[in-house]
PDB file of N, CA and C in Angstrom:
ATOM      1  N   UNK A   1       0.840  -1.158   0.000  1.00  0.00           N
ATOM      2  CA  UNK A   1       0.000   0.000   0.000  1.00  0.00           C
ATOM      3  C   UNK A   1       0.896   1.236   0.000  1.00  0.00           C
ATOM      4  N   UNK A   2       0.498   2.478  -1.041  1.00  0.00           N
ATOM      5  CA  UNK A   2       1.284   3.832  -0.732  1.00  0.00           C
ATOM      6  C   UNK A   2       0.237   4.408  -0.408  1.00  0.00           C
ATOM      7  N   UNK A   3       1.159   5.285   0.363  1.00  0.00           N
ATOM      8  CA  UNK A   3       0.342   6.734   0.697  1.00  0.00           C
ATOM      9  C   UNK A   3       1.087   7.896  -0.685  1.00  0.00           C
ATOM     10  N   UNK A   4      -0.026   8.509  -0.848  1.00  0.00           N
ATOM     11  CA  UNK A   4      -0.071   9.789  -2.286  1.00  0.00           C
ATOM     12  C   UNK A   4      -0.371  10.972  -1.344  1.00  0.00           C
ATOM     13  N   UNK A   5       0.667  11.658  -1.501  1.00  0.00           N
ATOM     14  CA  UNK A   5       0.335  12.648  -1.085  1.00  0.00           C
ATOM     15  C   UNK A   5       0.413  14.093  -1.807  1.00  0.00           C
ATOM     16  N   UNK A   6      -0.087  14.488  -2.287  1.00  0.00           N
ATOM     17  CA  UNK A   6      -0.382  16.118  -3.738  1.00  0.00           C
ATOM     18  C   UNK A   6       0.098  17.187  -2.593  1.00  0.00           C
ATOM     19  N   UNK A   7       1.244  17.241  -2.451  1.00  0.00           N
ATOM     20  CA  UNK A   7       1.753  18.966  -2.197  1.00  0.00           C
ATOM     21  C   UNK A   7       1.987  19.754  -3.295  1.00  0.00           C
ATOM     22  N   UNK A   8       1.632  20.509  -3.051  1.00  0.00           N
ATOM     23  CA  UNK A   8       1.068  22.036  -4.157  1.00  0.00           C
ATOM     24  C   UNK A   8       1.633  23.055  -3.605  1.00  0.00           C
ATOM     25  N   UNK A   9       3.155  23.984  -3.993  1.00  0.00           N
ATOM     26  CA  UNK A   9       3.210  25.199  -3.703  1.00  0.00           C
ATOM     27  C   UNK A   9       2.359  26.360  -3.666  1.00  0.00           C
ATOM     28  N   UNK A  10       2.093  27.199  -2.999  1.00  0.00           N
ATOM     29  CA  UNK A  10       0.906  28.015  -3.235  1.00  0.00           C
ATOM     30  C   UNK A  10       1.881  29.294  -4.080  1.00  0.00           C
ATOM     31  N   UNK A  11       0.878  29.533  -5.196  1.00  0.00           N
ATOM     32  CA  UNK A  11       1.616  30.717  -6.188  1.00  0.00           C
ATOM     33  C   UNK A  11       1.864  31.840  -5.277  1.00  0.00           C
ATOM     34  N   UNK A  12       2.323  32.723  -5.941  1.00  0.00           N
ATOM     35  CA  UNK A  12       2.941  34.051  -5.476  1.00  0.00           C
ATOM     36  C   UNK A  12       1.472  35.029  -5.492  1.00  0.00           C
ATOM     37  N   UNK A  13       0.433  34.822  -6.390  1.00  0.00           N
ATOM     38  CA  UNK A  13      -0.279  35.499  -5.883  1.00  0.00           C
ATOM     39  C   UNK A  13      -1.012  34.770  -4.538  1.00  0.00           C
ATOM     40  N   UNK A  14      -1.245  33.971  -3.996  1.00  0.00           N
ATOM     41  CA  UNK A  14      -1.715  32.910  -2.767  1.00  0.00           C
ATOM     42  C   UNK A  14      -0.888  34.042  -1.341  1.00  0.00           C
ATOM     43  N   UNK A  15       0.304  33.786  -1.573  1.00  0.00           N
ATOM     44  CA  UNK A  15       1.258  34.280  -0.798  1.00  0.00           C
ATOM     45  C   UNK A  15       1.155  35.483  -0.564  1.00  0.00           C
ATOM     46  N   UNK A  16       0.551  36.481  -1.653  1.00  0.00           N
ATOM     47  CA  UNK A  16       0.553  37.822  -1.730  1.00  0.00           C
ATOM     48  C   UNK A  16      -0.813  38.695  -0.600  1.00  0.00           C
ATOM     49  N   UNK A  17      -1.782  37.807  -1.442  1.00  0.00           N
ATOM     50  CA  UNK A  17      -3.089  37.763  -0.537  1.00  0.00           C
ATOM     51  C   UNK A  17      -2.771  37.393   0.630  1.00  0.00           C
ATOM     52  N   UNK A  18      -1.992  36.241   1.353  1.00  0.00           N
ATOM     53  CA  UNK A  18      -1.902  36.038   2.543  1.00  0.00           C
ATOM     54  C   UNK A  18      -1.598  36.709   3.678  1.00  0.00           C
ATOM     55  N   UNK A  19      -0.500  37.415   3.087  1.00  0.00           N
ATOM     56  CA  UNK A  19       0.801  38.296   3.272  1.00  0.00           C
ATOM     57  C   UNK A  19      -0.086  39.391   3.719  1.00  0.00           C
ATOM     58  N   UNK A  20      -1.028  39.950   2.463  1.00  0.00           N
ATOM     59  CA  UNK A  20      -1.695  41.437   3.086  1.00  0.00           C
ATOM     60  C   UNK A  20      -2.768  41.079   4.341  1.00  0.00           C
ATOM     61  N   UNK A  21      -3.585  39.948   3.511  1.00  0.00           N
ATOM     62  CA  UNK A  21      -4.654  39.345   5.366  1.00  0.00           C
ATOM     63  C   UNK A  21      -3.746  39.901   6.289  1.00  0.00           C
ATOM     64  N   UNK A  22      -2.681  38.961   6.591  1.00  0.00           N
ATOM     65  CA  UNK A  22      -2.250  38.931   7.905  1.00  0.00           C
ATOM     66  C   UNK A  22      -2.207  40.392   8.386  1.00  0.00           C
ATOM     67  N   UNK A  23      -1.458  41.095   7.600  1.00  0.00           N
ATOM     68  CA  UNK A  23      -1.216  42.935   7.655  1.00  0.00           C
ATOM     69  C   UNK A  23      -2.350  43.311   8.330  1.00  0.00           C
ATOM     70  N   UNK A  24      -3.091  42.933   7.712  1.00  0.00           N
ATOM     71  CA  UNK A  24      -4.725  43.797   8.022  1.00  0.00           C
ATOM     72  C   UNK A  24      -5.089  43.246   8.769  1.00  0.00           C
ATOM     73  N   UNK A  25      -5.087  41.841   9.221  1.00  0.00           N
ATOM     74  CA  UNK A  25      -5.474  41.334  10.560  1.00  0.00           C
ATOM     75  C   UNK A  25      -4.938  42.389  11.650  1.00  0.00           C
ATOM     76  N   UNK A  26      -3.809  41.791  11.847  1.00  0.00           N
ATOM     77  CA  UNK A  26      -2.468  42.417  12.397  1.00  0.00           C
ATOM     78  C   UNK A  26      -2.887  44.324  13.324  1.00  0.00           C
ATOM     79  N   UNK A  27      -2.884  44.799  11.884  1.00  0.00           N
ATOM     80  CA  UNK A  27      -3.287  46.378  12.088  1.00  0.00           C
ATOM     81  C   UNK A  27      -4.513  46.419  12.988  1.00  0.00           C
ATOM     82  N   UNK A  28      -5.843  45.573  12.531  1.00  0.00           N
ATOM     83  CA  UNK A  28      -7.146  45.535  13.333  1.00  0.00           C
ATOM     84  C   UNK A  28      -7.133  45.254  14.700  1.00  0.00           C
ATOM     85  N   UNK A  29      -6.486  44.360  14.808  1.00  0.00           N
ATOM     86  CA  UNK A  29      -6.440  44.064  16.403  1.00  0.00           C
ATOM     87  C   UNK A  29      -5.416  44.878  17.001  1.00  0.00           C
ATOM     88  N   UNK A  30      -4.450  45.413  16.923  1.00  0.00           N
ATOM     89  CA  UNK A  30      -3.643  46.776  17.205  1.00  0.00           C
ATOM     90  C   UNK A  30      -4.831  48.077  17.341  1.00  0.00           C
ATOM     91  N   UNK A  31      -5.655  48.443  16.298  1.00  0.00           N
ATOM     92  CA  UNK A  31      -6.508  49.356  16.396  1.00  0.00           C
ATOM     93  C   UNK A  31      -7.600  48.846  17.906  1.00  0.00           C
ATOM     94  N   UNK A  32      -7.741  47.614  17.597  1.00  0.00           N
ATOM     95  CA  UNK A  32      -8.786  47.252  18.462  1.00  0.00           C
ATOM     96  C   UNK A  32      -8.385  47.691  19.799  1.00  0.00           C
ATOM     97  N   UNK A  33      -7.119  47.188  20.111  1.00  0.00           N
ATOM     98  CA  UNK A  33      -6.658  47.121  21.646  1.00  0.00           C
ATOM     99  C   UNK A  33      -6.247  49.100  21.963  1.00  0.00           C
ATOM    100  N   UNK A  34      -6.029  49.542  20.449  1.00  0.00           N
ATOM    101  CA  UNK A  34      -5.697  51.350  21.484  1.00  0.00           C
ATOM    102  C   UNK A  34      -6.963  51.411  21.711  1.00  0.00           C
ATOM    103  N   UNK A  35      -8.116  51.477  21.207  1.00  0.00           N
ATOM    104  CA  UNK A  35      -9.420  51.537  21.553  1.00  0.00           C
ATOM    105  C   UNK A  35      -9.780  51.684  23.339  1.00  0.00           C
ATOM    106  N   UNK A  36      -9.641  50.021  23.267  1.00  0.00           N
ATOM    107  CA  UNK A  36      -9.971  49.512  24.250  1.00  0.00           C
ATOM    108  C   UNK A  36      -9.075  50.113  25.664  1.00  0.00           C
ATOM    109  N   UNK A  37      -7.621  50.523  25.498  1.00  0.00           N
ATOM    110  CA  UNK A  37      -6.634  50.817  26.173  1.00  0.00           C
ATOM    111  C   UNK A  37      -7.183  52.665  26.571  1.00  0.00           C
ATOM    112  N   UNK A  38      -7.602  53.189  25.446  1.00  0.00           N
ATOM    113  CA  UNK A  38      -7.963  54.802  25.411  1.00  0.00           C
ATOM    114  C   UNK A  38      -9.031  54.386  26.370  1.00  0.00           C
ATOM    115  N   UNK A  39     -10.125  53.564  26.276  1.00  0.00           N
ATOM    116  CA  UNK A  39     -11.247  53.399  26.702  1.00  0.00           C
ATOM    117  C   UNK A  39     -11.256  53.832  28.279  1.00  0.00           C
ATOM    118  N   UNK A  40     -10.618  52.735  28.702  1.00  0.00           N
ATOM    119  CA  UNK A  40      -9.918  52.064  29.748  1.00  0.00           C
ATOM    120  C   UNK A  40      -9.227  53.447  30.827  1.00  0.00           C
ATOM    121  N   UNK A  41      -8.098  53.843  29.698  1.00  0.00           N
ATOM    122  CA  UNK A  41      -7.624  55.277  30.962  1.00  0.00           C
ATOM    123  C   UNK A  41      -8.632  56.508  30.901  1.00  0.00           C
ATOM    124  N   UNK A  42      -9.935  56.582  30.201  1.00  0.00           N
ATOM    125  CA  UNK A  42     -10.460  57.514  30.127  1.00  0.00           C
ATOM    126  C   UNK A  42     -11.575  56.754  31.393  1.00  0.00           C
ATOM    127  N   UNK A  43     -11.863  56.073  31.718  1.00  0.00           N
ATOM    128  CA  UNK A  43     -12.272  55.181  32.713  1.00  0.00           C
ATOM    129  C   UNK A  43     -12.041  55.870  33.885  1.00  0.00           C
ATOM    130  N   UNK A  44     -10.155  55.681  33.798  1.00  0.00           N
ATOM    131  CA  UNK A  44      -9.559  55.855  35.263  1.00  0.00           C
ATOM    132  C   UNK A  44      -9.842  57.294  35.623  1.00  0.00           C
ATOM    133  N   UNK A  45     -10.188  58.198  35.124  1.00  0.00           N
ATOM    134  CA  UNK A  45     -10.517  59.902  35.038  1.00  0.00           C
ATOM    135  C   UNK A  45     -11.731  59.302  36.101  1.00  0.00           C
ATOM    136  N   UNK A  46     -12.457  58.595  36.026  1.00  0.00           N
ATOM    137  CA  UNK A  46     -13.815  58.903  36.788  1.00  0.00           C
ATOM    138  C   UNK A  46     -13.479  58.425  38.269  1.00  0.00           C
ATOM    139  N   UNK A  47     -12.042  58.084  38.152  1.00  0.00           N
ATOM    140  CA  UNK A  47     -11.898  57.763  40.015  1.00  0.00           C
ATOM    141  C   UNK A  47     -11.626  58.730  40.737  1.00  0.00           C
ATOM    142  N   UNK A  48     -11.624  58.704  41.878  1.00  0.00           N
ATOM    143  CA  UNK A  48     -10.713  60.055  43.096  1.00  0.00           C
ATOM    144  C   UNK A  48      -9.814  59.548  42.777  1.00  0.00           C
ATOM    145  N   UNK A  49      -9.293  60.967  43.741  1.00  0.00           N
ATOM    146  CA  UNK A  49      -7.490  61.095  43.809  1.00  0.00           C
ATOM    147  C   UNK A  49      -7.334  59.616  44.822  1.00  0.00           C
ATOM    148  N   UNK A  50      -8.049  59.957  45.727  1.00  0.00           N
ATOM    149  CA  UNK A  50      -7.401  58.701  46.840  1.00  0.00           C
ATOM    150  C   UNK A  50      -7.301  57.473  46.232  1.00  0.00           C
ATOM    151  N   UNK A  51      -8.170  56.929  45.249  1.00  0.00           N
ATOM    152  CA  UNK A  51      -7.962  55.726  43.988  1.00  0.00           C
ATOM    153  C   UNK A  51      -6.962  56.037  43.739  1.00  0.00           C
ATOM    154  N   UNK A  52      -6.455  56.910  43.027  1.00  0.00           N
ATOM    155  CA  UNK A  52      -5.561  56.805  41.927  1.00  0.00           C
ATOM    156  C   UNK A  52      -4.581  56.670  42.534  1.00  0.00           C
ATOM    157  N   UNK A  53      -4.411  57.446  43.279  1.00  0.00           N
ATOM    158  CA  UNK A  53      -3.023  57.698  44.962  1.00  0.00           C
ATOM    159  C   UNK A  53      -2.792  55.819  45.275  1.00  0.00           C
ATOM    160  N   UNK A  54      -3.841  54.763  44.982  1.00  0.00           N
ATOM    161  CA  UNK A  54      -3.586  53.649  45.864  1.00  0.00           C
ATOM    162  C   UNK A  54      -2.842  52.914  44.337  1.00  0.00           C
ATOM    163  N   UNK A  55      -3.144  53.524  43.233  1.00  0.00           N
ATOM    164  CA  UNK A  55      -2.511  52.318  41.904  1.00  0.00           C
ATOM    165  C   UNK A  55      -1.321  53.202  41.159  1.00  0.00           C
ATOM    166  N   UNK A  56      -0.883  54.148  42.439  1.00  0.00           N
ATOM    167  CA  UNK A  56       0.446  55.274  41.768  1.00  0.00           C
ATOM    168  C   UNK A  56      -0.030  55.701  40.739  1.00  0.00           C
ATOM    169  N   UNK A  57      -0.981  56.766  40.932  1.00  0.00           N
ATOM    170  CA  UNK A  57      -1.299  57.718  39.684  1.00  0.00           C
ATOM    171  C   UNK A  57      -1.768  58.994  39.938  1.00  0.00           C
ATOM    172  N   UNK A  58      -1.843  60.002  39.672  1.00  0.00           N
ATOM    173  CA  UNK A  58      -2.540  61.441  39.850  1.00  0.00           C
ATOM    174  C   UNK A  58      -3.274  61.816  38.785  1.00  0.00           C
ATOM    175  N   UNK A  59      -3.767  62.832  39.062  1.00  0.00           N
ATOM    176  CA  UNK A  59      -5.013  63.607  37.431  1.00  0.00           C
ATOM    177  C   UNK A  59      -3.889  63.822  36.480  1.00  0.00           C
ATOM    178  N   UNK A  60      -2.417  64.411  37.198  1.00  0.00           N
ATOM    179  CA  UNK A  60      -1.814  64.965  36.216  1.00  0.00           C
ATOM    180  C   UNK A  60      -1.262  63.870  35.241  1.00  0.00           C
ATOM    181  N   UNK A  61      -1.230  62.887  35.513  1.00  0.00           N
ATOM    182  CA  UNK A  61      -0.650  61.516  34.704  1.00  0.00           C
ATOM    183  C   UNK A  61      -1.622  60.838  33.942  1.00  0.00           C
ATOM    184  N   UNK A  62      -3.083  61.010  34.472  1.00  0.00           N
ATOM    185  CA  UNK A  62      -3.911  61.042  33.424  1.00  0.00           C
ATOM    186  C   UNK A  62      -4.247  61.858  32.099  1.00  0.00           C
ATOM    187  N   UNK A  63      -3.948  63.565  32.178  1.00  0.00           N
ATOM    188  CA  UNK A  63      -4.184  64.363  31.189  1.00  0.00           C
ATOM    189  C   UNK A  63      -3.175  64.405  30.456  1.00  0.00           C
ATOM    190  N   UNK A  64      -1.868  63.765  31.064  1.00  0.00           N
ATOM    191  CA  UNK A  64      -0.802  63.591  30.116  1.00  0.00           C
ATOM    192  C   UNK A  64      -0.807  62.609  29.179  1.00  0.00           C
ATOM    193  N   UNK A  65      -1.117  61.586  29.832  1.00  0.00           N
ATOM    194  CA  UNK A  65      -1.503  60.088  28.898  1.00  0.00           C
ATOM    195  C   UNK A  65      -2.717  60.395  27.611  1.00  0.00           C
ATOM    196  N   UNK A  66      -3.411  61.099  28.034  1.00  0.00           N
ATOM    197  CA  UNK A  66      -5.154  61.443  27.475  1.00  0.00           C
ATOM    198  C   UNK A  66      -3.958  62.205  26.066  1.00  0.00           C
ATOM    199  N   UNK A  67      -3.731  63.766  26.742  1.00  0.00           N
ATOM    200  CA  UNK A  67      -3.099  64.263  25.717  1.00  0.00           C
ATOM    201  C   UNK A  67      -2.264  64.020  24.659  1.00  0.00           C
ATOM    202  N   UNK A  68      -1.775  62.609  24.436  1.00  0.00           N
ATOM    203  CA  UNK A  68      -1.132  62.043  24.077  1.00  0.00           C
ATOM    204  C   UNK A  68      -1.561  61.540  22.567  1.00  0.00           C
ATOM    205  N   UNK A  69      -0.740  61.975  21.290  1.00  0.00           N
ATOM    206  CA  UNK A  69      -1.279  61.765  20.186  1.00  0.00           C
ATOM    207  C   UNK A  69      -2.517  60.759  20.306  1.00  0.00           C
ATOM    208  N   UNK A  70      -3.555  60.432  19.118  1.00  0.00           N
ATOM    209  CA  UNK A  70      -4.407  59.264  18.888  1.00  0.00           C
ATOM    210  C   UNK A  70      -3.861  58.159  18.862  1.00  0.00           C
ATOM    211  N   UNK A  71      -2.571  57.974  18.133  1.00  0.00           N
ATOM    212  CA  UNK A  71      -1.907  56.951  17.736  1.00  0.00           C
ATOM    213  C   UNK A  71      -1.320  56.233  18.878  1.00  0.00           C
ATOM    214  N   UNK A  72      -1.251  56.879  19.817  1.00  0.00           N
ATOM    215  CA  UNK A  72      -0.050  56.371  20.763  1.00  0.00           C
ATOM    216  C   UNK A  72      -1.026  55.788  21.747  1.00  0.00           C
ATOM    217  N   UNK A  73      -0.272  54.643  22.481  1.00  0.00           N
ATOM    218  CA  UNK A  73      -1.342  54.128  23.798  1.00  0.00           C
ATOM    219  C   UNK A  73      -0.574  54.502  24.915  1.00  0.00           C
ATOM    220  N   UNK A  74      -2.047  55.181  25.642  1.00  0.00           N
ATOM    221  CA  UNK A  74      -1.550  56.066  26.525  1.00  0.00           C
ATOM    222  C   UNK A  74      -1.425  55.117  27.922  1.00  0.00           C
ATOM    223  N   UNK A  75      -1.813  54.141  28.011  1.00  0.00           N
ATOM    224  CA  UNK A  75      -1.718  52.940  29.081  1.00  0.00           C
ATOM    225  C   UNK A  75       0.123  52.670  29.114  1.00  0.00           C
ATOM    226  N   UNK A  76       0.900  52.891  28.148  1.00  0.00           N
ATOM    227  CA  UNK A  76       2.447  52.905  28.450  1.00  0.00           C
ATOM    228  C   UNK A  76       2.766  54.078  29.373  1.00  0.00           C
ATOM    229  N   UNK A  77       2.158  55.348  29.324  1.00  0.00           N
ATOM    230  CA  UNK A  77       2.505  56.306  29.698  1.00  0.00           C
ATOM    231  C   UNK A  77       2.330  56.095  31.595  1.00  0.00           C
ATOM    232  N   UNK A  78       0.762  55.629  31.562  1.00  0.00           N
ATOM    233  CA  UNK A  78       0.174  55.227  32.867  1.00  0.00           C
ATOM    234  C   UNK A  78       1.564  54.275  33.885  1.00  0.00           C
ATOM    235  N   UNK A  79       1.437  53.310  33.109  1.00  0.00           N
ATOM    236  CA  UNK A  79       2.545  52.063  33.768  1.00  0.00           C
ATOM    237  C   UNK A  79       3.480  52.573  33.645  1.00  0.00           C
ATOM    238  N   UNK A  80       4.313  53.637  33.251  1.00  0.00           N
ATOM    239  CA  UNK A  80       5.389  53.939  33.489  1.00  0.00           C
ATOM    240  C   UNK A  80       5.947  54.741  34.713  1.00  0.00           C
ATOM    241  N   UNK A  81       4.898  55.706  35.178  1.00  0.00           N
ATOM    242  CA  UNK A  81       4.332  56.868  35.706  1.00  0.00           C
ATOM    243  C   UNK A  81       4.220  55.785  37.303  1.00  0.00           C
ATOM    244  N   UNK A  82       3.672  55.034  37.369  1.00  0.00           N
ATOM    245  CA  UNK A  82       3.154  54.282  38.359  1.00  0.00           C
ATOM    246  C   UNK A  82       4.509  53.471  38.818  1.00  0.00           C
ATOM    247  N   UNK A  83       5.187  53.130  38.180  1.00  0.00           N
ATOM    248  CA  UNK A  83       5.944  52.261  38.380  1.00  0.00           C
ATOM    249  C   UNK A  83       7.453  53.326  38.945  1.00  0.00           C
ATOM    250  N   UNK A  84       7.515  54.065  38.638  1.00  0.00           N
ATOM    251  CA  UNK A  84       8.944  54.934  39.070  1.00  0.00           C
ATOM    252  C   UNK A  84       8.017  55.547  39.995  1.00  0.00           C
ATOM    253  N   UNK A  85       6.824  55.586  40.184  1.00  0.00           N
ATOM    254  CA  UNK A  85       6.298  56.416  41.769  1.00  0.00           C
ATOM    255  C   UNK A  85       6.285  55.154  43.167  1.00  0.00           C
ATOM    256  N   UNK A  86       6.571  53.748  41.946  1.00  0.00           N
ATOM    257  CA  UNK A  86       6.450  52.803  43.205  1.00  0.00           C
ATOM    258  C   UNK A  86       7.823  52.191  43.499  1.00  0.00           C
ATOM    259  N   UNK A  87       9.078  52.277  42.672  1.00  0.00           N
ATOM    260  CA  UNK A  87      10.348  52.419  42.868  1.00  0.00           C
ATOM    261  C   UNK A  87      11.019  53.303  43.811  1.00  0.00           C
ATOM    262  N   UNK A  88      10.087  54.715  43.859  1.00  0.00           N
ATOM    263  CA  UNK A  88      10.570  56.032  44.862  1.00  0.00           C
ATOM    264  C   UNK A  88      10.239  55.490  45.521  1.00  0.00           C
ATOM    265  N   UNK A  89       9.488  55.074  45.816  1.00  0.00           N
ATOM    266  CA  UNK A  89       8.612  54.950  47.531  1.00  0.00           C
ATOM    267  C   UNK A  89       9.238  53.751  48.253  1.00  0.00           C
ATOM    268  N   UNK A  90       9.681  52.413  47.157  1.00  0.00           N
ATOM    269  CA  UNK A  90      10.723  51.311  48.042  1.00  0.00           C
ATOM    270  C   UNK A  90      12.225  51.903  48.132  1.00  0.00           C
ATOM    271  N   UNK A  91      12.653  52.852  47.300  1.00  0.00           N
ATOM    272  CA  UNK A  91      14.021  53.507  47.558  1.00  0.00           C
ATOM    273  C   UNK A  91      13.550  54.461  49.135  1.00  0.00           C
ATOM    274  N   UNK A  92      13.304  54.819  49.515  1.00  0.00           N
ATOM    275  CA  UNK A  92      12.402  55.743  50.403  1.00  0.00           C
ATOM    276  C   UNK A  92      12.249  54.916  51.387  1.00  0.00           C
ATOM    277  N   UNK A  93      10.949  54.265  51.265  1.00  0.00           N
ATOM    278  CA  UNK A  93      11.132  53.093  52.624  1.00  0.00           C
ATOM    279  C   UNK A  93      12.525  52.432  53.006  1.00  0.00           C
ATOM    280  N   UNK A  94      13.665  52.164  51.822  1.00  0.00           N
ATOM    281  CA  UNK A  94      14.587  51.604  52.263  1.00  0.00           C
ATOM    282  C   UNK A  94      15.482  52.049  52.608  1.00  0.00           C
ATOM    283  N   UNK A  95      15.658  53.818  52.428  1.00  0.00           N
ATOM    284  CA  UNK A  95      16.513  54.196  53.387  1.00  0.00           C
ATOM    285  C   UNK A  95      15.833  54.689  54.510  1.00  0.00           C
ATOM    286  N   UNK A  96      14.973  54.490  54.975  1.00  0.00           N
ATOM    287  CA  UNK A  96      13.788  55.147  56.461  1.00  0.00           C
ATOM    288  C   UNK A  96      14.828  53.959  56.835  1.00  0.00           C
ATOM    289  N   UNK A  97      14.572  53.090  56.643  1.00  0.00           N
ATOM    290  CA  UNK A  97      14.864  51.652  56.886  1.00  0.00           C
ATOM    291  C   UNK A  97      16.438  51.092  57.636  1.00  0.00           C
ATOM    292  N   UNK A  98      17.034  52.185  56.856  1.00  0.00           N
ATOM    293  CA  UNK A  98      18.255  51.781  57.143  1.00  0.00           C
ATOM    294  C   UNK A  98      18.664  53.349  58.084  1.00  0.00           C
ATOM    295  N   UNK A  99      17.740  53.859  58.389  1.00  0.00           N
ATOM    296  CA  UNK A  99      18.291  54.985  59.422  1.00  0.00           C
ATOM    297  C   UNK A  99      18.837  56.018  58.689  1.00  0.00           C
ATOM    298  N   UNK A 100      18.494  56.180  56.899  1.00  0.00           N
ATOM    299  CA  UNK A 100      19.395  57.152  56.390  1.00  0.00           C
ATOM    300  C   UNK A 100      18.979  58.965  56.673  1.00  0.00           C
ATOM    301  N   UNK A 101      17.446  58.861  56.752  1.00  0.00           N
ATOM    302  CA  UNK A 101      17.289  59.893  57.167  1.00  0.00           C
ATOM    303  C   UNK A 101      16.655  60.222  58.173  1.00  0.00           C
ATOM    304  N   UNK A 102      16.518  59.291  58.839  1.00  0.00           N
ATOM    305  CA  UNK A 102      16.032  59.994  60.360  1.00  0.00           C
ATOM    306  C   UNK A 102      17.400  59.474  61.135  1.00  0.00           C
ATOM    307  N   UNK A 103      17.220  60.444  62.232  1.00  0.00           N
ATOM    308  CA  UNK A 103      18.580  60.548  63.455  1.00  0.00           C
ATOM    309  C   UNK A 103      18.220  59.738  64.787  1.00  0.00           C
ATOM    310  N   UNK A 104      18.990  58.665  64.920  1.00  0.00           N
ATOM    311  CA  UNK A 104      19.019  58.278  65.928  1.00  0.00           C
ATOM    312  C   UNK A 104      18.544  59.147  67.740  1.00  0.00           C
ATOM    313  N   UNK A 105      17.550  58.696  68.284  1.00  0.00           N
ATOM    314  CA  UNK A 105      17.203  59.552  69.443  1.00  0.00           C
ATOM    315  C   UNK A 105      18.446  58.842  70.740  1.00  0.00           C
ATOM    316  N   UNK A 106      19.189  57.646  70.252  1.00  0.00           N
ATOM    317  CA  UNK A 106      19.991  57.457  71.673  1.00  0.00           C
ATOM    318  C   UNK A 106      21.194  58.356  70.953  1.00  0.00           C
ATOM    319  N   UNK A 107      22.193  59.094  71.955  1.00  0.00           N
ATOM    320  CA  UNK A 107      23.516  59.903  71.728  1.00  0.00           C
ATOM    321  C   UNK A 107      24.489  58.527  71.660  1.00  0.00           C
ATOM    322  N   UNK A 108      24.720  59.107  71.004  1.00  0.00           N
ATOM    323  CA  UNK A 108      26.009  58.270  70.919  1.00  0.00           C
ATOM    324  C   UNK A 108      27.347  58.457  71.258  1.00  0.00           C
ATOM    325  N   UNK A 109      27.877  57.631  71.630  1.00  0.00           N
ATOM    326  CA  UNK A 109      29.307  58.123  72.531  1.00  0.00           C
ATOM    327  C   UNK A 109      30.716  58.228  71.626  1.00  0.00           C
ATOM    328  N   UNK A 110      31.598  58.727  71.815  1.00  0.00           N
ATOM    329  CA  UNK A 110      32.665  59.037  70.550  1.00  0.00           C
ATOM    330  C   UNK A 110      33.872  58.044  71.045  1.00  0.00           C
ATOM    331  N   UNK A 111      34.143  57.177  69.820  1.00  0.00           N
ATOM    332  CA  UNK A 111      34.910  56.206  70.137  1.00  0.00           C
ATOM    333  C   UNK A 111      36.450  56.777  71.401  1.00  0.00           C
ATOM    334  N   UNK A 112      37.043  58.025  71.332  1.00  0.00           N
ATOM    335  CA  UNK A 112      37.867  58.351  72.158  1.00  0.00           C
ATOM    336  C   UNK A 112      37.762  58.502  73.506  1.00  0.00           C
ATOM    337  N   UNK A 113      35.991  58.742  73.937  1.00  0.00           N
ATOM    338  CA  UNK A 113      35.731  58.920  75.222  1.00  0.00           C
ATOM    339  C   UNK A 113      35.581  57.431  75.977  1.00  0.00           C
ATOM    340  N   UNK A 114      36.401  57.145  77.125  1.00  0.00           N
ATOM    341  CA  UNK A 114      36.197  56.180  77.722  1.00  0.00           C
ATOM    342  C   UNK A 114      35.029  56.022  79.159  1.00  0.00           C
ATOM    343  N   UNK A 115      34.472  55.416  79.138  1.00  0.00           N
ATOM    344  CA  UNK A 115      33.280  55.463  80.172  1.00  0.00           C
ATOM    345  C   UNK A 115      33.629  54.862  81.465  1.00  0.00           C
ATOM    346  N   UNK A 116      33.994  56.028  82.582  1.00  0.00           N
ATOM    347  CA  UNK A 116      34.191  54.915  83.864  1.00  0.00           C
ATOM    348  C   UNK A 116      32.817  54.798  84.387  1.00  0.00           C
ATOM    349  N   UNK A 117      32.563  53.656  85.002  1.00  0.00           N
ATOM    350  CA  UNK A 117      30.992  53.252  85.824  1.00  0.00           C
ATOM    351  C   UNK A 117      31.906  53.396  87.436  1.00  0.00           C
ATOM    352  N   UNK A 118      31.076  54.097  87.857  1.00  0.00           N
ATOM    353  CA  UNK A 118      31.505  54.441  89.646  1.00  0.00           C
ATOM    354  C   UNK A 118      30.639  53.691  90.403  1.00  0.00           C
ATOM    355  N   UNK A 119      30.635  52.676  90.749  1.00  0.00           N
ATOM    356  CA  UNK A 119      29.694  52.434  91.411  1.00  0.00           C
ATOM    357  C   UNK A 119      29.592  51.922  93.119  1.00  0.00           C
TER     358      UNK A 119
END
């Protein structure tokens, strides 16, 4: 028994048509998602500050993103914005942390002074 199997190159016009589908697929769902992404931070406008304050964001990081050509998705602008406000704040906690900017309340004694106890 054989197996027959008919492989058929697909012509150059096959390929051509394919080639542009995909393009235009491609482009549509790109269009689809700024849509949905514009949608989305025009959304976040309808929260308070104290919202926005809890997902690292302000009004002003919204009207910047908003203002932001048509073309461009302004949800990069958001996550970027959020993310170096939540980097400050663990650089920040981590020097609270390590005593960099607050001052010790015990005095401290200077290695040359020797302490007699009289007792």
């Amino acid at each position: 028994m054989s197996i027959y199997a008919d492989t058929q190159t697909p012509s150059q016009l096959t390929q051509a048509v394919s080639a542009i589908a995909g393009f235009v697929v491609a482009r549509t769902r790109q269009l689809a998602q700024l849509v949905k992404n514009r949608r989305d931070a025009s959304m976040l406008a309808g929260l308070d500050d104290r919202m926005l304050a809890d997902i690292g964001l302000t009004r002003g990081d919204l009207r910047d993103a908003v203002a932001e050509p048509v073309w461009r998705d302004p949800t990069s602008i958001l996550v970027s914005r959020a993310y170096e406000r939540r980097a400050s704040r663990r650089q920040t906690a981590l020097a609270y942390s390590e005593g960099v900017f607050s001052p010790s309340i015990v005095p401290s004694i200077p290695r040359h002074v020797s302490v007699n106890c009289v007792g």
